[in-house]
N, C-alpha and C. Protein backbone atom coordinates (compact mmCIF):
# COMPACT_ATOMS: atom_id res chain seq x y z
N UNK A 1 -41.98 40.33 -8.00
CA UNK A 1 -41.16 40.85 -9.07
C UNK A 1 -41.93 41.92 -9.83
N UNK A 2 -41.20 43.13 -10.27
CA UNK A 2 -41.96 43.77 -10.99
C UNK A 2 -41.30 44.28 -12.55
N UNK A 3 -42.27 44.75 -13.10
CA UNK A 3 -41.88 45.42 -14.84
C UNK A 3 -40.48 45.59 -15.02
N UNK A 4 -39.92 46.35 -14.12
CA UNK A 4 -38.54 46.65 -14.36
C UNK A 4 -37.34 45.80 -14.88
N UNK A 5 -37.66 44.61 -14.27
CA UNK A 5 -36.97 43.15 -14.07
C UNK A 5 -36.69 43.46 -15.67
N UNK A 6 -37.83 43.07 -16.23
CA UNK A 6 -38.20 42.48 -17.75
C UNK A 6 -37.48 43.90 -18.39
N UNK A 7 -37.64 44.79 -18.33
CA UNK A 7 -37.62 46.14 -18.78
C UNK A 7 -35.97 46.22 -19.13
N UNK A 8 -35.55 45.53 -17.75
CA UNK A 8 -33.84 45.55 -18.02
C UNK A 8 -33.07 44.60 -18.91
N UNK A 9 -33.87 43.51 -18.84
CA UNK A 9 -33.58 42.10 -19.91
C UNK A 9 -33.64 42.86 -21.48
N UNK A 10 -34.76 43.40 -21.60
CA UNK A 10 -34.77 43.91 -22.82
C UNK A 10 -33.94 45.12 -22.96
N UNK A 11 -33.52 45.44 -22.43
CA UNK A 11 -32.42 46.51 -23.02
C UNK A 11 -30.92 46.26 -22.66
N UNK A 12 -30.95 45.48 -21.84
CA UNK A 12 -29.58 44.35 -22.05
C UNK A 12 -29.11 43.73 -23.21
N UNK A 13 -30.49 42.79 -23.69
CA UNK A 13 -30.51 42.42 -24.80
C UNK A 13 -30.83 43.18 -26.08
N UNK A 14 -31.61 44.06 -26.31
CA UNK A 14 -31.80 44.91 -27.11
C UNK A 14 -33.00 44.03 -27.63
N UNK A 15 -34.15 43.59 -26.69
CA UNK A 15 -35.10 42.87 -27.07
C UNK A 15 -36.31 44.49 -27.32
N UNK A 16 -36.97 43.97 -28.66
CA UNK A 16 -38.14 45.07 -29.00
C UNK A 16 -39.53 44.10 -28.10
N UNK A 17 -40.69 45.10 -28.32
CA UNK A 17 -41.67 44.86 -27.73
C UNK A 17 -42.27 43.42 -28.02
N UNK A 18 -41.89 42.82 -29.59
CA UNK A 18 -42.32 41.79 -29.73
C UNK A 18 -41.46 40.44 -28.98
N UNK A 19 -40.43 40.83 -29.11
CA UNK A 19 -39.80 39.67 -28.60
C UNK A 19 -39.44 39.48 -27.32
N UNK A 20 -40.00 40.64 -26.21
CA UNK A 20 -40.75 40.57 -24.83
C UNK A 20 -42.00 39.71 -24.56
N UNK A 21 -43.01 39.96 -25.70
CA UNK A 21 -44.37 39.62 -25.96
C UNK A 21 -44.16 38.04 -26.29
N UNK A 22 -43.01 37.30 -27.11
CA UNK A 22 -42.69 35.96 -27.14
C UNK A 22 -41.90 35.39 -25.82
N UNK A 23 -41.13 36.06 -25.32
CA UNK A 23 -40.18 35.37 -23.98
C UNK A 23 -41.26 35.50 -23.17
N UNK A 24 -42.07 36.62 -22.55
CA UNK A 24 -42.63 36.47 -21.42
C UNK A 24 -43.66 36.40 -21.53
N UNK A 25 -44.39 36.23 -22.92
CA UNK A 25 -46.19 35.84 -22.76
C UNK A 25 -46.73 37.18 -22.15
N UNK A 26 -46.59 38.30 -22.50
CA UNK A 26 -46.87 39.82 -22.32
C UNK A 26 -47.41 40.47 -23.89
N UNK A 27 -48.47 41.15 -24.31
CA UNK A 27 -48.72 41.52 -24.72
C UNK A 27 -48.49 43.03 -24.67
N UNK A 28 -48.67 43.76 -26.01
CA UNK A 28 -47.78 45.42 -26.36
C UNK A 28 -48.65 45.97 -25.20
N UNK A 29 -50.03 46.08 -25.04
CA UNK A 29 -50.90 46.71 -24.26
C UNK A 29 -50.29 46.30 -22.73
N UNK A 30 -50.10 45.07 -22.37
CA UNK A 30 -49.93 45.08 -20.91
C UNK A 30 -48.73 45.40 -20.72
N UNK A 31 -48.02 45.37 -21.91
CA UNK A 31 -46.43 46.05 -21.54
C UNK A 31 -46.55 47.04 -21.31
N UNK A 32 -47.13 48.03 -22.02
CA UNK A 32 -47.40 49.30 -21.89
C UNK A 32 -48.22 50.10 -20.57
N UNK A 33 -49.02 48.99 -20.50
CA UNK A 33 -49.19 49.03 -18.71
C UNK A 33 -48.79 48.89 -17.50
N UNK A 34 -47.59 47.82 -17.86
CA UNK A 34 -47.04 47.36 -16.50
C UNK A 34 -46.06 48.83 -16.37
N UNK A 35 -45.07 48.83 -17.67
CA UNK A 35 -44.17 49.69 -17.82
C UNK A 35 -44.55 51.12 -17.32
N UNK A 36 -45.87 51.65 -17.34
CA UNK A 36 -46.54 52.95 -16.74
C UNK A 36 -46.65 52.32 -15.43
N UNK A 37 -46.72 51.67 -14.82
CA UNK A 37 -46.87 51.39 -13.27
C UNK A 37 -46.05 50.89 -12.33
N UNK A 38 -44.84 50.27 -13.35
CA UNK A 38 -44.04 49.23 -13.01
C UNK A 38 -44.55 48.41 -12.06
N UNK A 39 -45.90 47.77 -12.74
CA UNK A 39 -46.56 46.59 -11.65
C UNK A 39 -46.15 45.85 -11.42
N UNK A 40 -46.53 45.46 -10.28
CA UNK A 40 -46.13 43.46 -9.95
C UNK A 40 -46.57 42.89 -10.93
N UNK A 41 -45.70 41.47 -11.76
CA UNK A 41 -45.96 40.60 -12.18
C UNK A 41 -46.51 39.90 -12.35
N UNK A 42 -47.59 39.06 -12.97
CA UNK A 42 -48.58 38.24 -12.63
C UNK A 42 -47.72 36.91 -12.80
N UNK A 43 -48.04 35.62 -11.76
CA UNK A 43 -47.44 34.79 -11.08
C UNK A 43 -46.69 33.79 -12.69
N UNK A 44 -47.44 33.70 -13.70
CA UNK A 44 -47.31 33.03 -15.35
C UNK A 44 -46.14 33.40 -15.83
N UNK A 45 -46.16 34.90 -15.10
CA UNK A 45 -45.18 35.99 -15.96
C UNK A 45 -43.77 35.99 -15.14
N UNK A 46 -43.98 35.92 -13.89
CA UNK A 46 -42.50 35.99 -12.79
C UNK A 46 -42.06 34.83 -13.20
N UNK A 47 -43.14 33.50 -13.11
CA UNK A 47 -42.21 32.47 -13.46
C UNK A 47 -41.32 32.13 -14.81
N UNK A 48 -41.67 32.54 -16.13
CA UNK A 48 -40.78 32.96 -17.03
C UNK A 48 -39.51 33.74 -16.66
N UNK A 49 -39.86 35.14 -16.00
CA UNK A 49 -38.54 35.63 -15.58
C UNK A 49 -37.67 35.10 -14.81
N UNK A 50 -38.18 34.20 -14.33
CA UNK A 50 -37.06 33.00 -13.01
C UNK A 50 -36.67 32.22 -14.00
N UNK A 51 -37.61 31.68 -15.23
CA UNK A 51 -36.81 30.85 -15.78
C UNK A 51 -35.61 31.16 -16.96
N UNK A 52 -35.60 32.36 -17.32
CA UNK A 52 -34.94 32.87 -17.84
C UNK A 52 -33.58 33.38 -17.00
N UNK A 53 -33.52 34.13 -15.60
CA UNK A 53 -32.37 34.22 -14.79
C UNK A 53 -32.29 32.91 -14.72
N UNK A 54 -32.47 31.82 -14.35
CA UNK A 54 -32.07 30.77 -13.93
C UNK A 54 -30.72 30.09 -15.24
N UNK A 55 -31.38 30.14 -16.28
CA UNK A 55 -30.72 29.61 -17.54
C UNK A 55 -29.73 30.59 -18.23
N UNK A 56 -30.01 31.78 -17.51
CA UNK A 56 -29.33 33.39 -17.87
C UNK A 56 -27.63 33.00 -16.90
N UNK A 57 -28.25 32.51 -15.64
CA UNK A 57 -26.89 32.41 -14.80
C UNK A 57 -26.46 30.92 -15.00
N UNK A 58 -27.09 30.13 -15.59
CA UNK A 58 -26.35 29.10 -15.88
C UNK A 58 -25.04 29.03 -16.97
N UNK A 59 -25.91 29.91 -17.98
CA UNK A 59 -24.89 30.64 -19.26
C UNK A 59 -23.51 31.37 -18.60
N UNK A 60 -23.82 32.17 -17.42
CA UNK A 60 -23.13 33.31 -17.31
C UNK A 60 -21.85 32.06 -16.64
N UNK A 61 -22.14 31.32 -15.80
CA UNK A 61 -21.43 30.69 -15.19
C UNK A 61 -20.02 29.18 -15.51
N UNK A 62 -21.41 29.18 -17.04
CA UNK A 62 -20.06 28.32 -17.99
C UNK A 62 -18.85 29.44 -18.80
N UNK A 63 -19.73 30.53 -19.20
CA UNK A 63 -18.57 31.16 -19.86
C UNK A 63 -18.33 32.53 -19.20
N UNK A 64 -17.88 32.55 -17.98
CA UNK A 64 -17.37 33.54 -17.14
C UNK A 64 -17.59 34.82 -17.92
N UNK A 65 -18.56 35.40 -18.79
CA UNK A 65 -18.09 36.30 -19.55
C UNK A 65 -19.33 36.97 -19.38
N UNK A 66 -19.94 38.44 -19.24
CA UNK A 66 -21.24 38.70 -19.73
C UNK A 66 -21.89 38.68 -20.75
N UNK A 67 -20.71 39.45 -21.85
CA UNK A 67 -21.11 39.44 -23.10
C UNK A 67 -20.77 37.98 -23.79
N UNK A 68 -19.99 37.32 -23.56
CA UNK A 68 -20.20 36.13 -23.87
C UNK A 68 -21.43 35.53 -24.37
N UNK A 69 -21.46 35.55 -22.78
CA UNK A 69 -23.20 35.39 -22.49
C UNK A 69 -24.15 35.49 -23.17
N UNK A 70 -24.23 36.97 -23.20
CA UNK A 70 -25.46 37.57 -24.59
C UNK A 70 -25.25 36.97 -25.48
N UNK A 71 -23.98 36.75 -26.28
CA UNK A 71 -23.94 36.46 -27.45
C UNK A 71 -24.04 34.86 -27.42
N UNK A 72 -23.89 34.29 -26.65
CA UNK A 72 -24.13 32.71 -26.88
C UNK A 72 -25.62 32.52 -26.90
N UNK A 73 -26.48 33.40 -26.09
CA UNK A 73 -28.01 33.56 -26.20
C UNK A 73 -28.47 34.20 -27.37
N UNK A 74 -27.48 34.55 -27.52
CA UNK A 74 -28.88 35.65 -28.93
C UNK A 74 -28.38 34.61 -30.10
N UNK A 75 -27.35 33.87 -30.38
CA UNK A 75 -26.92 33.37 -31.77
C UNK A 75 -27.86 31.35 -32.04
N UNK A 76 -28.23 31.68 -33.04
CA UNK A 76 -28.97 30.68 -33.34
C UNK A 76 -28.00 29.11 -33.31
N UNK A 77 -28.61 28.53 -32.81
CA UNK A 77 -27.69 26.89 -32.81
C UNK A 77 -28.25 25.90 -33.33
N UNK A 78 -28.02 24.97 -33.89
CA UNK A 78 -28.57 23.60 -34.62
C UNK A 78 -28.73 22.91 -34.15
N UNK A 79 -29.49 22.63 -32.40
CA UNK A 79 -29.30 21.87 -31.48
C UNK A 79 -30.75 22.19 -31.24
N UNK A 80 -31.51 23.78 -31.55
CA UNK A 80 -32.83 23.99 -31.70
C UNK A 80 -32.90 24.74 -32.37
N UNK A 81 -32.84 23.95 -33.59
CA UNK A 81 -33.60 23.99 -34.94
C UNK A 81 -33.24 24.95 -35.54
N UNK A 82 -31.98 25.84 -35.37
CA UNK A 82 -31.75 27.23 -35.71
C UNK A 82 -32.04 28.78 -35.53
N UNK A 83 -32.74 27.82 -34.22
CA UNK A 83 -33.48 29.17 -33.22
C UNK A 83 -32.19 29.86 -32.15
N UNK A 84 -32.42 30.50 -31.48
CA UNK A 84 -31.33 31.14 -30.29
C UNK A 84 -32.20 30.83 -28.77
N UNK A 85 -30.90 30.61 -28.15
CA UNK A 85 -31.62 30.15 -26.99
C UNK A 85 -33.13 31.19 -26.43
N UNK A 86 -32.39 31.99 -26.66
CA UNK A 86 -33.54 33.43 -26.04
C UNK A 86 -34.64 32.75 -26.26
N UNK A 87 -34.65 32.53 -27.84
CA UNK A 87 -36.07 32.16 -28.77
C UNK A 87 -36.81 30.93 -28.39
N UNK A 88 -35.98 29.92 -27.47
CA UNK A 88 -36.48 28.61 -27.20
C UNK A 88 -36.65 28.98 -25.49
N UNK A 89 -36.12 30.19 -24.52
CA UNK A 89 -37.18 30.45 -23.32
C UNK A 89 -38.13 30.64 -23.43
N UNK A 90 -39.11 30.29 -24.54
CA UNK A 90 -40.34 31.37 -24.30
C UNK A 90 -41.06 29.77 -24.30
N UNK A 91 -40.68 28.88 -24.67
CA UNK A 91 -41.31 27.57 -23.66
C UNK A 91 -40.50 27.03 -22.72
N UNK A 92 -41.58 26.49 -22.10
CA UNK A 92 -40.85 25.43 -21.02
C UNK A 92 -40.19 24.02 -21.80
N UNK A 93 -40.52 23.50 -22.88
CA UNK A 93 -39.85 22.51 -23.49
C UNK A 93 -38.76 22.97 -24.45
N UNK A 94 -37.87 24.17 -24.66
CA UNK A 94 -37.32 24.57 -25.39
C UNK A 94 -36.23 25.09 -24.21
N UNK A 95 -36.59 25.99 -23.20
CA UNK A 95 -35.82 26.02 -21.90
C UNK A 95 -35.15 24.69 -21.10
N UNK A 96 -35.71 23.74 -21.36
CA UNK A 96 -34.92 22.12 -20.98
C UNK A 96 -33.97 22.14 -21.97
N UNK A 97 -34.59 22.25 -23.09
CA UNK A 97 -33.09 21.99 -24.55
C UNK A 97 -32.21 22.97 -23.73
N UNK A 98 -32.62 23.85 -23.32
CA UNK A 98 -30.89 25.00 -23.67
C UNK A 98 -30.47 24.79 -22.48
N UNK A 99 -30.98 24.17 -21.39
CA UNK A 99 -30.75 23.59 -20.16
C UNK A 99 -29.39 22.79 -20.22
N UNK A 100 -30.10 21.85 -21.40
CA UNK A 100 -29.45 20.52 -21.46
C UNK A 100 -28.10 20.48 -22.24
N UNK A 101 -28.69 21.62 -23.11
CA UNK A 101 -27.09 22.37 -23.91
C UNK A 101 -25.98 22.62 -22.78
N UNK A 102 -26.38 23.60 -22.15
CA UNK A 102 -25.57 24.31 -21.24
C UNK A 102 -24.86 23.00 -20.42
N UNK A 103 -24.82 22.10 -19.64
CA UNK A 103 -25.11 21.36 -18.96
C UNK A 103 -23.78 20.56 -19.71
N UNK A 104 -24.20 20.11 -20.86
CA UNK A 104 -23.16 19.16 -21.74
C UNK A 104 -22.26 20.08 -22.15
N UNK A 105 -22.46 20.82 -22.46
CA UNK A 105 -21.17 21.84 -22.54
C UNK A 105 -19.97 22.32 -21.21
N UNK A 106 -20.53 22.37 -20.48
CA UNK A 106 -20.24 22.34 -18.97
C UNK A 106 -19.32 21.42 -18.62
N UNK A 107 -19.91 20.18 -19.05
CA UNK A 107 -19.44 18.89 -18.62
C UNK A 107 -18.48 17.91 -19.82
N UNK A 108 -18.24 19.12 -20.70
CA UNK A 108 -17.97 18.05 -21.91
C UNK A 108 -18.09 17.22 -22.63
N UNK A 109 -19.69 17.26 -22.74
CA UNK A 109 -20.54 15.88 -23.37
C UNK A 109 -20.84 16.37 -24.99
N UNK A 110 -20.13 15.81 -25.63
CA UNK A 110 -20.35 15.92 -27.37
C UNK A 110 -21.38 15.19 -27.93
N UNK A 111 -22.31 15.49 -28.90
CA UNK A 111 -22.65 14.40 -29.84
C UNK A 111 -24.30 13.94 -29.38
């Protein structure tokens, strides 16, 4: 996988450099590097971006919608803590929550 991947997430989303630097564990400097080279990924870093498409098409697939989509990701929920899902990919224990969101929502599980 390379820079681009990420490059397009953020301007999909209208993510700035910092909140690249929180989802994918990328710093301004190596952004600024990969983005001049459009390097391959380092293996820490692809796997964030898998886990983010993964939970990206799980979204897309409950609410048939793209923008839906975005907007069910970018808006903060009380399910984590008032964060937005986006904000809870940037762990792996915060990516299970929105997992588990998606999932019960899917399935109709309240409460």
């Amino acid at each position: 996988m390379r820079y681009e991947a990420i490059k397009n997430i953020a301007n999909r989303f209208s993510l700035d450099k910092n909140d690249v630097k929180q989802l994918f564990g990328i710093s301004e400097s190596t952004q600024f590097r990969y983005e001049k080279q459009n390097s391959v990924l380092k293996p820490a870093i692809a796997d964030r971006l898998e886990r983010f498409s993964r939970i990206y098409n799980q979204a897309l697939e409950l609410f048939e919608d793209e923008k839906e989509t975005q907007r069910w990701l970018s808006t903060p929920k009380a399910a984590l803590e008032g964060n937005s899902p986006l904000k809870a990919l940037a762990t792996d224990a915060g990516a299970k929550l929105v997992e588990q969101i998606l999932y019960r929502a899917e399935y109709g599980i309240f409460g």
